[in-house]
PDB file of N, CA and C in Angstrom:
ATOM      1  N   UNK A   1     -50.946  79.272  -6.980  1.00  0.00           N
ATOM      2  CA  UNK A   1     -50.157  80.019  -7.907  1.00  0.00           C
ATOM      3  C   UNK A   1     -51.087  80.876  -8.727  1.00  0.00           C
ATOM      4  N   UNK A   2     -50.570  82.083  -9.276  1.00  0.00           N
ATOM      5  CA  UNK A   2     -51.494  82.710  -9.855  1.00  0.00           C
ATOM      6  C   UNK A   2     -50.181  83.358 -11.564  1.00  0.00           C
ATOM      7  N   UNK A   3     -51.040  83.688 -12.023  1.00  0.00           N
ATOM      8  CA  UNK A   3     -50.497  84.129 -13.435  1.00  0.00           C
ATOM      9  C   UNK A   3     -51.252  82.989 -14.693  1.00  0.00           C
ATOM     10  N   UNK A   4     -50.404  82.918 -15.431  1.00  0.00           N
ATOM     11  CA  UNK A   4     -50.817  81.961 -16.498  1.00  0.00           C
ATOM     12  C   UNK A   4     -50.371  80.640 -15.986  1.00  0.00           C
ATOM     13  N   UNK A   5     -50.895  80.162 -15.444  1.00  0.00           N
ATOM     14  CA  UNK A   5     -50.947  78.633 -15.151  1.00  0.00           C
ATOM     15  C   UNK A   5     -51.752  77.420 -15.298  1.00  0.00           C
ATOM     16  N   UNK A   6     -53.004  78.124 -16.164  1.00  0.00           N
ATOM     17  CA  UNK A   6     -54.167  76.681 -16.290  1.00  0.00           C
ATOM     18  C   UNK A   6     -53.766  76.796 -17.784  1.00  0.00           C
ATOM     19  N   UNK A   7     -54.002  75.578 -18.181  1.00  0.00           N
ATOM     20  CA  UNK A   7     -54.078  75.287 -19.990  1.00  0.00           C
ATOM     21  C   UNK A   7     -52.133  75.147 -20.554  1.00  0.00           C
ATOM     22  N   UNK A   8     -51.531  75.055 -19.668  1.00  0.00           N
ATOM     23  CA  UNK A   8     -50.466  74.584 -19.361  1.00  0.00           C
ATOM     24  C   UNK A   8     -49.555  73.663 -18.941  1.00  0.00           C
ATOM     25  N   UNK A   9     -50.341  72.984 -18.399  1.00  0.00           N
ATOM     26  CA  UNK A   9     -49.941  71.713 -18.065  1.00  0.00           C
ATOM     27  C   UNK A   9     -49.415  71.452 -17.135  1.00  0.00           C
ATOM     28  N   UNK A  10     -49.731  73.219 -16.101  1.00  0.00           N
ATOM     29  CA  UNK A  10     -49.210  73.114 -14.525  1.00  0.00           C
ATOM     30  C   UNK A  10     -49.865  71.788 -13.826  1.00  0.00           C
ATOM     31  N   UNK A  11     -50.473  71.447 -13.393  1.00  0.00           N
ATOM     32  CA  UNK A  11     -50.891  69.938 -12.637  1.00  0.00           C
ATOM     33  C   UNK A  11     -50.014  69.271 -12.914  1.00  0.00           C
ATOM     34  N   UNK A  12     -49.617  68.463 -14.182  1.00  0.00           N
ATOM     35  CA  UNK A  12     -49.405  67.766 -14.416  1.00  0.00           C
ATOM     36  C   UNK A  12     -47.402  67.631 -13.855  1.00  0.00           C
ATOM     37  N   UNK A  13     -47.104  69.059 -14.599  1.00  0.00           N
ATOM     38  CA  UNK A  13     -45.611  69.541 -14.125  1.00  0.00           C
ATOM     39  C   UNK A  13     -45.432  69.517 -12.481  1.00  0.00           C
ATOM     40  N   UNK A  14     -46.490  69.547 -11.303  1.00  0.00           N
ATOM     41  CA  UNK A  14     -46.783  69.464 -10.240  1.00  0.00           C
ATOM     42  C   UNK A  14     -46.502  67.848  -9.799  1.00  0.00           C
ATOM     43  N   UNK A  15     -47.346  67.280 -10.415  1.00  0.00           N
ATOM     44  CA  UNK A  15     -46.964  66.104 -10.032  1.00  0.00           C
ATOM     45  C   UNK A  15     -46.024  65.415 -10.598  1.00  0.00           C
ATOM     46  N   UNK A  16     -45.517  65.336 -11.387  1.00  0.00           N
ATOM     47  CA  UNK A  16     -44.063  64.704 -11.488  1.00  0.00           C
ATOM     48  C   UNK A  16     -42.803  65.088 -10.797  1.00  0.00           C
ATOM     49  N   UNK A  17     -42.951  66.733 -10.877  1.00  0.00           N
ATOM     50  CA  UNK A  17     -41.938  67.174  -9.710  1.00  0.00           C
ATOM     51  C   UNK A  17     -41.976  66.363  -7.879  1.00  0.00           C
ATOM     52  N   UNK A  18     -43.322  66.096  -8.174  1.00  0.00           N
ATOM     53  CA  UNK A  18     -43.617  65.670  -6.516  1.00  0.00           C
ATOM     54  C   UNK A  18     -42.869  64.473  -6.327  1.00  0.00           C
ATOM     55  N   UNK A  19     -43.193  63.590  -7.691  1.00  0.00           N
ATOM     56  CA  UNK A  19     -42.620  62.098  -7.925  1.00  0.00           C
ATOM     57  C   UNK A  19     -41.198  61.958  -7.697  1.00  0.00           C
ATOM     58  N   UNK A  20     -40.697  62.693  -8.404  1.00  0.00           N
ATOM     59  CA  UNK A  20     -39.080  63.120  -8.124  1.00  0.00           C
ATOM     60  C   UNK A  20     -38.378  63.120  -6.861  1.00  0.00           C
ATOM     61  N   UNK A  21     -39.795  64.063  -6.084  1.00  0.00           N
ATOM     62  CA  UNK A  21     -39.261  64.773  -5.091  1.00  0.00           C
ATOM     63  C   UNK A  21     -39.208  63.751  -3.850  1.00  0.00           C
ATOM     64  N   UNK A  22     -39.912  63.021  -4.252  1.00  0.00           N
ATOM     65  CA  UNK A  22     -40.743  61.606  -2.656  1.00  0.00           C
ATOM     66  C   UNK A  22     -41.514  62.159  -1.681  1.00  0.00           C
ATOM     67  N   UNK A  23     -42.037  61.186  -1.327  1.00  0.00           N
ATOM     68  CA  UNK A  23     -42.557  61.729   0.373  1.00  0.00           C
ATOM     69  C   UNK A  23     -43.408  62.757   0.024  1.00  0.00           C
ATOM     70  N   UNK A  24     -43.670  63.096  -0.318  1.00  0.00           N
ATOM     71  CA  UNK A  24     -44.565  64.432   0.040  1.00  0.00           C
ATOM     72  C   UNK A  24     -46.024  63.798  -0.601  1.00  0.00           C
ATOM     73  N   UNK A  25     -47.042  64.580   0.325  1.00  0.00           N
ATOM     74  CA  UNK A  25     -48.629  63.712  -0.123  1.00  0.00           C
ATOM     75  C   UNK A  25     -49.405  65.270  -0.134  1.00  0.00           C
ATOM     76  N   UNK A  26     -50.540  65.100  -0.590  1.00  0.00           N
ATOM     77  CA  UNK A  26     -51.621  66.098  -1.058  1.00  0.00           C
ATOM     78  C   UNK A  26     -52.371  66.106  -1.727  1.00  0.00           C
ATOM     79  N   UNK A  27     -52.303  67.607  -3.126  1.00  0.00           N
ATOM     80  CA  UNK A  27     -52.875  67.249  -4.454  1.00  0.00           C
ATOM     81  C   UNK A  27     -52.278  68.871  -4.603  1.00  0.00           C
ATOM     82  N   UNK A  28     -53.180  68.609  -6.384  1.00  0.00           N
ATOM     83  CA  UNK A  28     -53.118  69.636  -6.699  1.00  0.00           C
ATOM     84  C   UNK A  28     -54.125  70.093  -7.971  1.00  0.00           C
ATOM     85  N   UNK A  29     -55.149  71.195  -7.542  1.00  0.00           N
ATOM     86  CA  UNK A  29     -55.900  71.199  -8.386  1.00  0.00           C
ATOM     87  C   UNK A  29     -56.139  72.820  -9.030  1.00  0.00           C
ATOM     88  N   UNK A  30     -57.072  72.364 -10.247  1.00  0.00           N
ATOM     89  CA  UNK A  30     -57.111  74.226 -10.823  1.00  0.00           C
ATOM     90  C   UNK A  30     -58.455  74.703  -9.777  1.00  0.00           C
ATOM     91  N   UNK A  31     -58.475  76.001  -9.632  1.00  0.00           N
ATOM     92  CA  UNK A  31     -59.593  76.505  -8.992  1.00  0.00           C
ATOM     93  C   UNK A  31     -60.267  77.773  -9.858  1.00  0.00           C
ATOM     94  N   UNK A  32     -61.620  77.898  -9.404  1.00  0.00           N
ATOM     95  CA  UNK A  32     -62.465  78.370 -10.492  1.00  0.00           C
ATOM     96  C   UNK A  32     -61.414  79.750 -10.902  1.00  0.00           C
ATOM     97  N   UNK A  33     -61.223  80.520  -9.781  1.00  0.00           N
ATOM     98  CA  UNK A  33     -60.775  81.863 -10.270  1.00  0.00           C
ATOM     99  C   UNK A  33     -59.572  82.266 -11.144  1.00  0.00           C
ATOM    100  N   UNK A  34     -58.808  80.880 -11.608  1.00  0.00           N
ATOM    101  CA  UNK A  34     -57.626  80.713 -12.712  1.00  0.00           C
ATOM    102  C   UNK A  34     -56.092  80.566 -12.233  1.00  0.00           C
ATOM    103  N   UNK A  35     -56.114  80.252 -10.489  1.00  0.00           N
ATOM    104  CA  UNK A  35     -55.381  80.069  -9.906  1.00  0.00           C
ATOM    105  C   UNK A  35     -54.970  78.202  -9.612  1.00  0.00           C
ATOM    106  N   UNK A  36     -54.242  78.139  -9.272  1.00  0.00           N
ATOM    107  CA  UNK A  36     -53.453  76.876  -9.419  1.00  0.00           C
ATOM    108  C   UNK A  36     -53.610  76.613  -7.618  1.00  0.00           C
ATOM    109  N   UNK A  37     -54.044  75.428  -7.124  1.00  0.00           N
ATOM    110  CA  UNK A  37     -53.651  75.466  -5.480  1.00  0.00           C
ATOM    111  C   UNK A  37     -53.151  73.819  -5.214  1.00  0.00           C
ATOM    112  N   UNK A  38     -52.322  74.287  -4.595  1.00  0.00           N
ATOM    113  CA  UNK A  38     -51.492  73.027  -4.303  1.00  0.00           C
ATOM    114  C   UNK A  38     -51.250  73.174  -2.431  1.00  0.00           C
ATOM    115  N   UNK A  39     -52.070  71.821  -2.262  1.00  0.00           N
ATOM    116  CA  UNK A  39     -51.867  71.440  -0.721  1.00  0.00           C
ATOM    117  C   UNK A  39     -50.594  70.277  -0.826  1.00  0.00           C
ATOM    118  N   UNK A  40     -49.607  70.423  -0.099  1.00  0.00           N
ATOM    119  CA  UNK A  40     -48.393  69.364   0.288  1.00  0.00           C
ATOM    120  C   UNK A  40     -48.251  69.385   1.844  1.00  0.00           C
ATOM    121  N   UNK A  41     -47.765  68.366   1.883  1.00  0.00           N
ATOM    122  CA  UNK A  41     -47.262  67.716   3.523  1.00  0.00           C
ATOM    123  C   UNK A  41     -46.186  66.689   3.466  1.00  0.00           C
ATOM    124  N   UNK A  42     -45.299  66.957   3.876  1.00  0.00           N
ATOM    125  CA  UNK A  42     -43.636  66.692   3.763  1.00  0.00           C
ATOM    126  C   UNK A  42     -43.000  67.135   4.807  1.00  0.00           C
ATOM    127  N   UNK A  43     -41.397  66.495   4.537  1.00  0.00           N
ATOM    128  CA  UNK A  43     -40.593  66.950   4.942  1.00  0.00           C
ATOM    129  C   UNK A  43     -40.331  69.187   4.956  1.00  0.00           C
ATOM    130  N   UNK A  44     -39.775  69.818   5.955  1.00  0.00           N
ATOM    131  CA  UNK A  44     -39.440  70.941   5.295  1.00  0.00           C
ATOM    132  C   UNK A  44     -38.472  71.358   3.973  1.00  0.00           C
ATOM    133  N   UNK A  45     -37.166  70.276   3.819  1.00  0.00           N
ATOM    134  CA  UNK A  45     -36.691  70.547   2.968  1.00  0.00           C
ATOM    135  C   UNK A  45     -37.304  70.025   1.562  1.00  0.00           C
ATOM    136  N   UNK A  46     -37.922  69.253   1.089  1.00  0.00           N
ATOM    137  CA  UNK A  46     -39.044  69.096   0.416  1.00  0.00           C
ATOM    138  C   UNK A  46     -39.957  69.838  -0.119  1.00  0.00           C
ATOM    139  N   UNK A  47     -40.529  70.343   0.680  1.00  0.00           N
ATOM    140  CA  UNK A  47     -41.425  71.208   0.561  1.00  0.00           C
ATOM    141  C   UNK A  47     -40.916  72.630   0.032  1.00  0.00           C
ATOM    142  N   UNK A  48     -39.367  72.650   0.756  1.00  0.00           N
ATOM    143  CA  UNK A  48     -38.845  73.971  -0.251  1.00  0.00           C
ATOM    144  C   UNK A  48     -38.303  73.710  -1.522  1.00  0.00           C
ATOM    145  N   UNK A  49     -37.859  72.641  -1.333  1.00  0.00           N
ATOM    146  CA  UNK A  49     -37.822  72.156  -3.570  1.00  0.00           C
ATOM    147  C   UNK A  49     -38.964  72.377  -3.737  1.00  0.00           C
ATOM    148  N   UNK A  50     -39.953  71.257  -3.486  1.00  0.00           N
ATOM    149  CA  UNK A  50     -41.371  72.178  -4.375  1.00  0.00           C
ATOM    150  C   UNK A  50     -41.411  73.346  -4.378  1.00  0.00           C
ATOM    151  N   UNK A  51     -41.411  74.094  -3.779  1.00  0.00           N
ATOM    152  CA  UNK A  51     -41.994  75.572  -3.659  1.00  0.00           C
ATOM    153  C   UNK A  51     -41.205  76.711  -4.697  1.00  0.00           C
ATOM    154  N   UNK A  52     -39.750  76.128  -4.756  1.00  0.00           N
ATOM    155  CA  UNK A  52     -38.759  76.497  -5.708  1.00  0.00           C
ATOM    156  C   UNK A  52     -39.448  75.842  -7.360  1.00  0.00           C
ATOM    157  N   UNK A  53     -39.490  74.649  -7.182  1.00  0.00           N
ATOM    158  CA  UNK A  53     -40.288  74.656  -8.693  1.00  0.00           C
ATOM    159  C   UNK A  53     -41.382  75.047  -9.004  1.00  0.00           C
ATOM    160  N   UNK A  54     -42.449  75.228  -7.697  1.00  0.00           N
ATOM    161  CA  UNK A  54     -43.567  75.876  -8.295  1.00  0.00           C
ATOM    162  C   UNK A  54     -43.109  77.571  -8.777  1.00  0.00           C
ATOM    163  N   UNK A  55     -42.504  78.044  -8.446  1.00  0.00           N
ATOM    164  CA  UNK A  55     -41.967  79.314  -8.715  1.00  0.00           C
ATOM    165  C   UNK A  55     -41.978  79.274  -9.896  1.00  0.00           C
ATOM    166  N   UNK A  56     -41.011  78.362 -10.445  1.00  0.00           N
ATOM    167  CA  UNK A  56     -40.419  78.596 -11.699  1.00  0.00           C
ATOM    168  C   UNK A  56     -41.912  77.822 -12.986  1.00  0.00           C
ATOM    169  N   UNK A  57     -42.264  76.829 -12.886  1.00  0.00           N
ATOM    170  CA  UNK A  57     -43.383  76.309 -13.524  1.00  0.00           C
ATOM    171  C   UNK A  57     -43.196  75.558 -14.567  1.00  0.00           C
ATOM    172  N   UNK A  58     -43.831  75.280 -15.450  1.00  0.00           N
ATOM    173  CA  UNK A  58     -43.519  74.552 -16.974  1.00  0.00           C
ATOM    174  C   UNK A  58     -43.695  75.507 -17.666  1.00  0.00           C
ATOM    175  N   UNK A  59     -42.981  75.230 -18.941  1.00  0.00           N
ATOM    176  CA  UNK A  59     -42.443  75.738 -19.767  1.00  0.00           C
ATOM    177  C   UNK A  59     -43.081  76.821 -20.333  1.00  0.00           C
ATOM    178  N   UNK A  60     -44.468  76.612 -21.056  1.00  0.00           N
ATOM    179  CA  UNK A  60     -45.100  77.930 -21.209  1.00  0.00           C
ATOM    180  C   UNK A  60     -46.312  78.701 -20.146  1.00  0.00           C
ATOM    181  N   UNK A  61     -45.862  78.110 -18.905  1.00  0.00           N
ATOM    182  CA  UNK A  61     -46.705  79.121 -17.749  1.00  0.00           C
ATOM    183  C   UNK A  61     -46.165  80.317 -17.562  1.00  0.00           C
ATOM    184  N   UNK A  62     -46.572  80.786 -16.650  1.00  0.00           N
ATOM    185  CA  UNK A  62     -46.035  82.651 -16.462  1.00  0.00           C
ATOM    186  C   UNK A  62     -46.416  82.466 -14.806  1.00  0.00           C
ATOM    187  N   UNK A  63     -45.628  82.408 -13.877  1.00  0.00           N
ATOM    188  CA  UNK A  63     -46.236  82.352 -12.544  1.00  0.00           C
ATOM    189  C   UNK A  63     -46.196  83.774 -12.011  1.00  0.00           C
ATOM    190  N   UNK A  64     -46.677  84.078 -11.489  1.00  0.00           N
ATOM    191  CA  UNK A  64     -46.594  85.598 -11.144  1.00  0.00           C
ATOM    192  C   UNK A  64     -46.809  86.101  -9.197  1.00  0.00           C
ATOM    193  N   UNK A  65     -47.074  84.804  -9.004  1.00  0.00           N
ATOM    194  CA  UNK A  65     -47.174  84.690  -7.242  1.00  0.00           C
ATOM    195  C   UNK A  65     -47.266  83.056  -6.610  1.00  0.00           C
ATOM    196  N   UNK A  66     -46.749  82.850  -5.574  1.00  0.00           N
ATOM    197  CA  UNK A  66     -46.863  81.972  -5.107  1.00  0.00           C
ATOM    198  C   UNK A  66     -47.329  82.452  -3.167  1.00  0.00           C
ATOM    199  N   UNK A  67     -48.094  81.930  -3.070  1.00  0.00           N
ATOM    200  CA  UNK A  67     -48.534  81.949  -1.755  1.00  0.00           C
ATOM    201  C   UNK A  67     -48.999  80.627  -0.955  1.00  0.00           C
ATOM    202  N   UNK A  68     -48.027  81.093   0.156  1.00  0.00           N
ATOM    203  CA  UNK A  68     -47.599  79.715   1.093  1.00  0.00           C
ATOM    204  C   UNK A  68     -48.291  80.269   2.382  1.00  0.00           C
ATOM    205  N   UNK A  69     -48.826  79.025   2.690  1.00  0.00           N
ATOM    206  CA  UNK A  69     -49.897  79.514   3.980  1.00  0.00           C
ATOM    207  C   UNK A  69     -49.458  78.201   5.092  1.00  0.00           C
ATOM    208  N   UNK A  70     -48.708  78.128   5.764  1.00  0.00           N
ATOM    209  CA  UNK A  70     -47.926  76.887   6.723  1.00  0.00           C
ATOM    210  C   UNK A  70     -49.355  76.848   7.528  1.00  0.00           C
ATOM    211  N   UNK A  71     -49.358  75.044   7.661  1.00  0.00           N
ATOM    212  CA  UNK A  71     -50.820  74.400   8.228  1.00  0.00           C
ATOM    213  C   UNK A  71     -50.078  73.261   9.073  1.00  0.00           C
ATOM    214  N   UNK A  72     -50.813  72.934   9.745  1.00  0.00           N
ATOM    215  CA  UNK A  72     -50.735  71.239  10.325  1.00  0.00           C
ATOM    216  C   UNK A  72     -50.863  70.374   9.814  1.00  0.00           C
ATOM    217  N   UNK A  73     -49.758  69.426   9.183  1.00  0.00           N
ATOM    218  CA  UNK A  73     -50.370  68.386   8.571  1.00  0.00           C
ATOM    219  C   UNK A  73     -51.530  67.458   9.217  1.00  0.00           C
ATOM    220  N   UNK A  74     -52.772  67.344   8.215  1.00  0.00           N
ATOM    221  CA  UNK A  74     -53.560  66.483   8.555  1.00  0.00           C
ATOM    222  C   UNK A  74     -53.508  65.251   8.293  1.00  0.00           C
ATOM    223  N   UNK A  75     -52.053  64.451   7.724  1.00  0.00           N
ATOM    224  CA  UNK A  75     -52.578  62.693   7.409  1.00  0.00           C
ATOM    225  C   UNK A  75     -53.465  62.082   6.978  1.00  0.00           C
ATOM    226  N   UNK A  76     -54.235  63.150   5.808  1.00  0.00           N
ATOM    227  CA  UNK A  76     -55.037  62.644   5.305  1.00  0.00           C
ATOM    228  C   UNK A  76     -55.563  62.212   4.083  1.00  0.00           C
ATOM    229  N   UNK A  77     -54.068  62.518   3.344  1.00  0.00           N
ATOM    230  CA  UNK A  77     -53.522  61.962   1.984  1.00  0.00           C
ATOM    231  C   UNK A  77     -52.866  61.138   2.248  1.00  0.00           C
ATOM    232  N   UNK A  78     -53.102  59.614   1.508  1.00  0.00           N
ATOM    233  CA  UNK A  78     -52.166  58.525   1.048  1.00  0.00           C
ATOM    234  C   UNK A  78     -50.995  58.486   0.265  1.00  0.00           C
ATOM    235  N   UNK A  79     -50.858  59.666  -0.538  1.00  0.00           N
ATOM    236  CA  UNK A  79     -50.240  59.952  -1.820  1.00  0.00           C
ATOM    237  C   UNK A  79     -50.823  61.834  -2.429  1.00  0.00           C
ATOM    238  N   UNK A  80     -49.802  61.789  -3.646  1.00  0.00           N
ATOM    239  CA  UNK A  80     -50.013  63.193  -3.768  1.00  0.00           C
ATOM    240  C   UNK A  80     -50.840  62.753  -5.562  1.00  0.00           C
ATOM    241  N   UNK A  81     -51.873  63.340  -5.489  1.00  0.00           N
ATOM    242  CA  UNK A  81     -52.468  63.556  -6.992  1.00  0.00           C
ATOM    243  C   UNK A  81     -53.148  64.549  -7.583  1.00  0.00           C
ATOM    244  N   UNK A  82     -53.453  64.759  -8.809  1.00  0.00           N
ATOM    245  CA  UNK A  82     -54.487  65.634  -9.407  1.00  0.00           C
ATOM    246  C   UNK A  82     -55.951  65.314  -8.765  1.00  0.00           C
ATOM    247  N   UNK A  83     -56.553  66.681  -8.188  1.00  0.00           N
ATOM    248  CA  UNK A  83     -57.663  66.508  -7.913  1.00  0.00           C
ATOM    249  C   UNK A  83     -59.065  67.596  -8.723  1.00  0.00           C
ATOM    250  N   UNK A  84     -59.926  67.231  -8.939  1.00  0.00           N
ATOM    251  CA  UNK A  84     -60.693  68.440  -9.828  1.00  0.00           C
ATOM    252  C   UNK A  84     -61.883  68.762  -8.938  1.00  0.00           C
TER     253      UNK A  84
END
């Protein structure tokens, strides 16, 4: 995600949505350039709720892009968490 999303409490709004959501494993971490990246592996309909809330964000973020890059899941998350 890109826009105003670090110092916001995007991660955190990330993973509870995930909690909500079930099933889905990954992470989600800030990256140097002020962008937000979130790897998931799920169901498809899943994955489009997330993708619908990452859109929208917490409360005082500003998202301004979301970019979805479809991969193979690798099975190599146990669970979905904050990673730094």
């Amino acid at each position: 995600m890109s826009g105003d999303v670090q110092g916001v409490g995007f991660r955190y709004f990330v993973l509870k949505r995930v909690q909500k959501i079930t099933h889905i494993k990954g992470y989600v971490r800030n990256r140097r350039d002020g962008r937000v990246e979130v790897y998931a592996e799920g169901h498809e309909i899943q994955l489009v709720e997330l993708e619908a809330a990452l859109r929208q964000g917490p409360q005082y973020s500003s998202v301004s892009g979301v970019e979805v890059i479809p991969e193979s899941p690798t099975g190599q998350h146990p669970d979905f968490r904050i990673t730094f």
